[in-house]
N, C-alpha and C. Protein backbone atom coordinates (compact mmCIF):
# COMPACT_ATOMS: atom_id res chain seq x y z
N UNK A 1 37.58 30.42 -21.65
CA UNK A 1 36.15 30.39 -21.53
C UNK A 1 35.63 31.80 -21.74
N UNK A 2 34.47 32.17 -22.59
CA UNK A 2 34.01 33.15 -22.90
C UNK A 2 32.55 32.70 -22.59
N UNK A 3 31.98 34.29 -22.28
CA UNK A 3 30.65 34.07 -21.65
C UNK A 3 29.69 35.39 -22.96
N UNK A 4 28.72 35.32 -23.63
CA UNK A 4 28.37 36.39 -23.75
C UNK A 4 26.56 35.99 -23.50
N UNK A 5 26.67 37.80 -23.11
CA UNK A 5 24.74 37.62 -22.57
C UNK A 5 23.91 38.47 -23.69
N UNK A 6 22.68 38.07 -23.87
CA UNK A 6 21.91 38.98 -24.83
C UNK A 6 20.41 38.59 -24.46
N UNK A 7 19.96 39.86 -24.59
CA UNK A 7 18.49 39.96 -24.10
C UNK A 7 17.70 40.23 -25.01
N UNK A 8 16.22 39.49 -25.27
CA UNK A 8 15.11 39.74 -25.83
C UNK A 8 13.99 40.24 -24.86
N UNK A 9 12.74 40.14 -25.71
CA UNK A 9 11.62 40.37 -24.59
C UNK A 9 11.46 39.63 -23.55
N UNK A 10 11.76 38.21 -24.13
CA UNK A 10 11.24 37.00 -22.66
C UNK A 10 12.64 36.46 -22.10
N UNK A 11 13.56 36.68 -23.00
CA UNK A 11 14.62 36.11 -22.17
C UNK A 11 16.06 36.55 -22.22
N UNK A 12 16.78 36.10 -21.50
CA UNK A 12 18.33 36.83 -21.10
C UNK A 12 18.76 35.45 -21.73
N UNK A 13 19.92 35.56 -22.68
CA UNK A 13 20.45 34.15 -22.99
C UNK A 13 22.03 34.64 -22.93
N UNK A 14 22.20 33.27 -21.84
CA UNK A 14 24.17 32.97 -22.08
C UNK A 14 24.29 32.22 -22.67
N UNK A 15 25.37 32.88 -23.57
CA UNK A 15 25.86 31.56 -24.34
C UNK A 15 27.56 31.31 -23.98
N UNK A 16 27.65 30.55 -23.25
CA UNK A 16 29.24 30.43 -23.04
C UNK A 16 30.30 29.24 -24.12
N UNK A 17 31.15 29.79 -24.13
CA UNK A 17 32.21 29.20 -25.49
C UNK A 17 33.32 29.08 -25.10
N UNK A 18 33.95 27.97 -25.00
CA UNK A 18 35.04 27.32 -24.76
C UNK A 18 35.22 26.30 -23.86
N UNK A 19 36.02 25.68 -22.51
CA UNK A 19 36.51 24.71 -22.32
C UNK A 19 36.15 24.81 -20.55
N UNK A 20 35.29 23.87 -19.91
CA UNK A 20 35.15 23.77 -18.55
C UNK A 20 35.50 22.94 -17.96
N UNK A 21 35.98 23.51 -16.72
CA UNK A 21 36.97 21.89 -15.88
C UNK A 21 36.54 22.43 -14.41
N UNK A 22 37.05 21.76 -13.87
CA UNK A 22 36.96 21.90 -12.27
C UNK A 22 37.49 23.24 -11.87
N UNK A 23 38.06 23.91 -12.27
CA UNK A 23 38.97 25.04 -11.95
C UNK A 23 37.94 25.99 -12.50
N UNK A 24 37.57 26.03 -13.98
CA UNK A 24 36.75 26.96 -14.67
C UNK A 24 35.15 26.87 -14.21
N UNK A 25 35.02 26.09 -13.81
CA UNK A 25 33.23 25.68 -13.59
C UNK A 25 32.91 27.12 -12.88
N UNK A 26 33.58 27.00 -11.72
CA UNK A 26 32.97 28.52 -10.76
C UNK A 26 32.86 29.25 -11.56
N UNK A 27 33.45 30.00 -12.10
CA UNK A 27 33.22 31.47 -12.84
C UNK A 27 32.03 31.30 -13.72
N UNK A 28 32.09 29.80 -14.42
CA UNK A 28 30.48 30.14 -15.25
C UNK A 28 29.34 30.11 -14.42
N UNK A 29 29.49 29.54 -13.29
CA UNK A 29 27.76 29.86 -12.59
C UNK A 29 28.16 30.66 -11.70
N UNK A 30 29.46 31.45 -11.88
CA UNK A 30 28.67 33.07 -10.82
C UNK A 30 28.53 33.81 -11.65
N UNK A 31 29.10 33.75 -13.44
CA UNK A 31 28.12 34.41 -14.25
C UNK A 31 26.77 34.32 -14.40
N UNK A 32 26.07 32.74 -14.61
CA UNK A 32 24.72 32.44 -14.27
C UNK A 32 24.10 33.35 -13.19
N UNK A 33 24.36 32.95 -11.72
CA UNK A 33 24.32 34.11 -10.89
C UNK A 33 24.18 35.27 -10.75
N UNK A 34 24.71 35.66 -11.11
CA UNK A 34 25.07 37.06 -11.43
C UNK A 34 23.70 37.51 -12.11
N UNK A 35 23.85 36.88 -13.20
CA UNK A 35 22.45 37.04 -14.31
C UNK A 35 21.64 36.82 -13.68
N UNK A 36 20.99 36.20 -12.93
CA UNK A 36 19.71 35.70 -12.44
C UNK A 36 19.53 36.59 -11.42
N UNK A 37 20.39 37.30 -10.36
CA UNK A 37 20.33 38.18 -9.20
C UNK A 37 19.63 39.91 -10.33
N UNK A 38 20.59 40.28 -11.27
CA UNK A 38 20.48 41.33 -12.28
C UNK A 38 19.02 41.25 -12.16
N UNK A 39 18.48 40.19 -12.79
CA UNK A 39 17.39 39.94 -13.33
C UNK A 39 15.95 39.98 -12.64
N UNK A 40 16.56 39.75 -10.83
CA UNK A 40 15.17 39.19 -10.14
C UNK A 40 14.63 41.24 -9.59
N UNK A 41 15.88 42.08 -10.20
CA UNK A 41 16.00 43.39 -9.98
C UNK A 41 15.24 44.21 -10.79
N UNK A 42 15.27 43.51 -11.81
CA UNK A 42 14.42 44.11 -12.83
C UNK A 42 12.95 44.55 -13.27
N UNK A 43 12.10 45.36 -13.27
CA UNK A 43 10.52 45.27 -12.92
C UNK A 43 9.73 44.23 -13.59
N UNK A 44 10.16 43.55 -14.97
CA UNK A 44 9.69 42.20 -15.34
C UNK A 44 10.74 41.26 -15.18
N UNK A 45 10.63 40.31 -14.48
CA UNK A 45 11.90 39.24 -14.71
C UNK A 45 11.30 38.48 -16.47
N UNK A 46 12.94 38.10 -16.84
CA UNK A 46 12.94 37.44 -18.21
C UNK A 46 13.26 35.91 -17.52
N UNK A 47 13.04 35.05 -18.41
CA UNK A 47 13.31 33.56 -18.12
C UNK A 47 15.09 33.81 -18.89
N UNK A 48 15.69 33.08 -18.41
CA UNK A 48 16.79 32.85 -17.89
C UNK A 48 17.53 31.38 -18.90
N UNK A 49 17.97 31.57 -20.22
CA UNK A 49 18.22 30.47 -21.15
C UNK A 49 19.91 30.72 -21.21
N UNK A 50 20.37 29.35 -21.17
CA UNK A 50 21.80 28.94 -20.74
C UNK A 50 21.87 28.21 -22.25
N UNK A 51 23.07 28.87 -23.04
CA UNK A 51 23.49 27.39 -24.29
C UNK A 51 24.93 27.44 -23.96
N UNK A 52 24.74 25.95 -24.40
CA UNK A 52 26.07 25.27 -23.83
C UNK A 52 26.72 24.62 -24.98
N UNK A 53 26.29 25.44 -26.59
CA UNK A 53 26.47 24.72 -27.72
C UNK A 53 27.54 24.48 -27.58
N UNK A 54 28.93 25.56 -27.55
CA UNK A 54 29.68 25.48 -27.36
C UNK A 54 30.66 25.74 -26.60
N UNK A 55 30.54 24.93 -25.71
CA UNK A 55 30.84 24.38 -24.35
C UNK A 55 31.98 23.08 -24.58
N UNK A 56 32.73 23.11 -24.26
CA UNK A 56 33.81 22.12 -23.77
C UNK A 56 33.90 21.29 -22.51
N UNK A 57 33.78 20.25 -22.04
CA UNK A 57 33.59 19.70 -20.32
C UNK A 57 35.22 19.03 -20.70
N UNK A 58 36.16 19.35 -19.74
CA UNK A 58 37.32 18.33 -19.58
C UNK A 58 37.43 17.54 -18.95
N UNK A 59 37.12 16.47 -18.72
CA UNK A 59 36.75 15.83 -17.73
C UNK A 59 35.78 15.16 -16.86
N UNK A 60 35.77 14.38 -16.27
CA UNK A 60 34.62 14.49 -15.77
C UNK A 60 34.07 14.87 -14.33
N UNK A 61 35.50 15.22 -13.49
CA UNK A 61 35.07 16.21 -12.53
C UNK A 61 34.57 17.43 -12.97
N UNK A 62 35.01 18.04 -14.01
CA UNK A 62 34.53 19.28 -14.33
C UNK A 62 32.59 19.48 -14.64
N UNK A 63 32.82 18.35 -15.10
CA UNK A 63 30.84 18.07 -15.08
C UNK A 63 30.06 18.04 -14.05
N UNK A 64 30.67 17.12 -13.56
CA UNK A 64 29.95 17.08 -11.88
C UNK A 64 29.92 18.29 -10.98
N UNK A 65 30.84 18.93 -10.49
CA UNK A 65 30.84 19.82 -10.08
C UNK A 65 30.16 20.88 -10.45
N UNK A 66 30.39 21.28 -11.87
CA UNK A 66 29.26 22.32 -12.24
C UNK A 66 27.63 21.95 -12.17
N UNK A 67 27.71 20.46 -12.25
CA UNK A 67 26.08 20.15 -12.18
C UNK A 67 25.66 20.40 -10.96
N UNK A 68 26.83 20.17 -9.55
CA UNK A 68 26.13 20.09 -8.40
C UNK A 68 26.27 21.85 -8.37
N UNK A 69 26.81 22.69 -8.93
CA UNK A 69 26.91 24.23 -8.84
C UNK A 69 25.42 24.39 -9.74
N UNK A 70 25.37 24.39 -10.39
CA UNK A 70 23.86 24.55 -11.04
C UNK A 70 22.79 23.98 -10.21
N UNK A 71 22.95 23.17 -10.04
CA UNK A 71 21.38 22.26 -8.68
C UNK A 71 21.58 23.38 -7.23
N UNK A 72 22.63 24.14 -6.85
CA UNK A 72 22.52 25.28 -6.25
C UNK A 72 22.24 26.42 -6.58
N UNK A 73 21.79 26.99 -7.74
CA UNK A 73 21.47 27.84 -8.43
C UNK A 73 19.86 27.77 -8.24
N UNK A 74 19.49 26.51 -8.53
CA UNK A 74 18.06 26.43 -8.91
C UNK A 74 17.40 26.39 -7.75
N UNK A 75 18.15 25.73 -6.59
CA UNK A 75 17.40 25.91 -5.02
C UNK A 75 17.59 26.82 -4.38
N UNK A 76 18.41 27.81 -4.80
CA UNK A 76 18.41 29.33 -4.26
C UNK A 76 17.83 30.48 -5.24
N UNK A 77 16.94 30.19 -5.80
CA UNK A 77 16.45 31.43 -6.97
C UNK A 77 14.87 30.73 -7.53
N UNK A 78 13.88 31.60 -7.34
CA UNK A 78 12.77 31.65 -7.84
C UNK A 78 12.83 31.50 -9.55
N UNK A 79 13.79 31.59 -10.26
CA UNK A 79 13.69 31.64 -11.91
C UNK A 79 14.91 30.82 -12.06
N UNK A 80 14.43 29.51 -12.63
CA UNK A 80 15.09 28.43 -12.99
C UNK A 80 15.74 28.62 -14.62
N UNK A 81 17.05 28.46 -14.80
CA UNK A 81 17.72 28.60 -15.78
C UNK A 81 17.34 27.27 -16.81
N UNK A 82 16.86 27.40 -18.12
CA UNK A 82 16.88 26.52 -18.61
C UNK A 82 18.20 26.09 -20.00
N UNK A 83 18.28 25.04 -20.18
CA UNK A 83 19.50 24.63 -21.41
C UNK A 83 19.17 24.93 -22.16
N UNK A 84 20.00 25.23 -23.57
CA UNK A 84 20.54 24.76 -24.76
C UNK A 84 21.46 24.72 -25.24
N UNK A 85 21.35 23.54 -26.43
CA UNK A 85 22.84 23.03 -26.76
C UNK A 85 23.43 22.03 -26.28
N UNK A 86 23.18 21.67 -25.33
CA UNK A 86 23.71 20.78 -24.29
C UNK A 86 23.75 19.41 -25.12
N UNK A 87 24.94 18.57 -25.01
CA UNK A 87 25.46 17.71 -26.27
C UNK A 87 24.65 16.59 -25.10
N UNK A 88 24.14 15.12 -25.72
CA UNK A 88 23.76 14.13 -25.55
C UNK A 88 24.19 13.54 -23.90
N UNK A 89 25.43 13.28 -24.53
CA UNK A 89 26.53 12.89 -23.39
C UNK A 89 26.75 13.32 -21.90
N UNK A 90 26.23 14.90 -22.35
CA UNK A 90 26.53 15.42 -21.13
C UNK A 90 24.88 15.83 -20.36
N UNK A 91 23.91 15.67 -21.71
CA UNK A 91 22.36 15.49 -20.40
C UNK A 91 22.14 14.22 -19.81
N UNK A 92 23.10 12.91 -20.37
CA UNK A 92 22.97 12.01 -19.67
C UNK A 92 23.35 12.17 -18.09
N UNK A 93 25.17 13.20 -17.62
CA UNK A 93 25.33 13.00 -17.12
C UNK A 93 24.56 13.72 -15.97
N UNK A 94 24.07 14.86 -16.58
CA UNK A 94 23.30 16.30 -15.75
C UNK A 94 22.20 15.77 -14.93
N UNK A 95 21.45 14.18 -15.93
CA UNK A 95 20.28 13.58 -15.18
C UNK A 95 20.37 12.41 -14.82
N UNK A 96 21.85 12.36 -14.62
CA UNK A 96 22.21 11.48 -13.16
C UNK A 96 21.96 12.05 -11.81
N UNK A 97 22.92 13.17 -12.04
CA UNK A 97 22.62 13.91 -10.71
C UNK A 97 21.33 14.79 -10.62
N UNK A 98 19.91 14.47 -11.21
CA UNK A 98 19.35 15.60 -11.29
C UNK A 98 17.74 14.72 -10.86
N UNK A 99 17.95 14.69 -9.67
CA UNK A 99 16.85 13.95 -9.06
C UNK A 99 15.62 14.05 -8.99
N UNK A 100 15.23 15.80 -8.76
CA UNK A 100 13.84 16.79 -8.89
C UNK A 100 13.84 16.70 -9.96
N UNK A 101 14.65 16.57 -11.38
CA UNK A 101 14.04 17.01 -12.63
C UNK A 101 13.57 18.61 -12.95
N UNK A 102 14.95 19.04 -12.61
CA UNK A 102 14.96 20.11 -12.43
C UNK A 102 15.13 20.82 -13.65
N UNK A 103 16.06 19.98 -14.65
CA UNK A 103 17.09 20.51 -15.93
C UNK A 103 16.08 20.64 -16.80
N UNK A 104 15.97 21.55 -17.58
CA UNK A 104 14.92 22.06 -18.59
C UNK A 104 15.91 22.19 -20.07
N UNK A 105 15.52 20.74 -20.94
CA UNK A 105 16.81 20.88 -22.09
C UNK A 105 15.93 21.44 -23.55
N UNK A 106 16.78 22.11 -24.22
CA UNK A 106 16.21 22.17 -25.50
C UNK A 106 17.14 22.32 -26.41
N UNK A 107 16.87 22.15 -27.37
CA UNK A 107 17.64 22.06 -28.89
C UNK A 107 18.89 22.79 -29.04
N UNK A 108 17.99 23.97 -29.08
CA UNK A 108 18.54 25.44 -29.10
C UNK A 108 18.01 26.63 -28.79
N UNK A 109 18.53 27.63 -28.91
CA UNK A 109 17.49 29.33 -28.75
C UNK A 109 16.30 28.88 -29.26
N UNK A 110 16.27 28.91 -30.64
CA UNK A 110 15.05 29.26 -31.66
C UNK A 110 14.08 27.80 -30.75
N UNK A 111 14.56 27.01 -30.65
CA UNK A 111 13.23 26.10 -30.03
C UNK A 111 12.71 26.83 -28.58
N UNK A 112 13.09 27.63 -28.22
CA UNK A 112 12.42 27.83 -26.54
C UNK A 112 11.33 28.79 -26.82
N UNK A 113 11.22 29.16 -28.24
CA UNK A 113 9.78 29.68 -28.84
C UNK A 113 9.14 28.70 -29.74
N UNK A 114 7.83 28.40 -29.56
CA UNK A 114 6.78 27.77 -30.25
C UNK A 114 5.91 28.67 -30.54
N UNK A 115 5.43 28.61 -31.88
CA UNK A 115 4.07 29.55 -32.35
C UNK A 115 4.09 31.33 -31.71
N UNK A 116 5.04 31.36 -31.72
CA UNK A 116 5.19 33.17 -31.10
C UNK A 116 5.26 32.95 -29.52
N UNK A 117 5.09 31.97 -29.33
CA UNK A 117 4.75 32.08 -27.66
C UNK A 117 6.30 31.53 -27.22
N UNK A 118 6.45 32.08 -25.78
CA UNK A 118 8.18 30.98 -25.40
C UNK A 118 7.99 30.03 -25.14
N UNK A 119 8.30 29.07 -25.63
CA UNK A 119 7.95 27.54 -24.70
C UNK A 119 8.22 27.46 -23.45
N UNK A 120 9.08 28.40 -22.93
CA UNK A 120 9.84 28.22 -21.74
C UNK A 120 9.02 28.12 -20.65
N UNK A 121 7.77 29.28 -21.11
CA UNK A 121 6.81 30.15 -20.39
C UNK A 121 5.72 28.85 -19.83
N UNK A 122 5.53 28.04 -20.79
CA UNK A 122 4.63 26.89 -20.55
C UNK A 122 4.90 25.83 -19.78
């Protein structure tokens, strides 16, 4: 599992690459973490974009678990991480467990801007 981060004006984006299971899940959301704590430090906070293009789930404990690790992310932090990339299959399973409607999905990077503006922002 590889994690890399890159920052624009409005946003910090991870993009993590490779294979998540029950064992690997932790380390990607205390990278999330991590990022979002960095961030709330910063004199402007950026919105906070997660792609999961390429992303691997083994399993399907490995899903769950990270979903219920992400739904702790979002109830402990003022700046909600939003998706991309995220394959079909697996926003079905994210909004099983995702009761508030919390999960914010999009395409990709380039969609979380509309007309110059971030969509994220709206």
């Amino acid at each position: 599992m590889k994690a890399r981060i890159n920052a624009n004006k409005e946003s910090i984006i991870i993009s993590l690459d490779g294979k998540i299971d029950y064992e690997t899940q932790d380390e990607i959301c205390e990278i999330i973490n991590n990022t979002i704590e960095r961030n709330k430090k910063d004199q402007v906070a950026k919105n906070i974009v997660v792609n999961l293009k390429n992303l691997e789930f083994v399993g399907s404990s490995g899903i769950t678990q990270f979903v219920h690790s992400l739904k702790a992310i979002h109830n402990d932090t003022d700046i909600t991480p939003k998706y991309c990339g995220v394959r079909s299959e697996f926003q079905k399973i994210i909004k099983a467990f995702d009761e508030g409607n919390e999960f914010d999905f999009y395409d990709d990077e380039a969609l979380t801007r509309r007309n110059g503006k971030p969509l994220i922002n709206q």
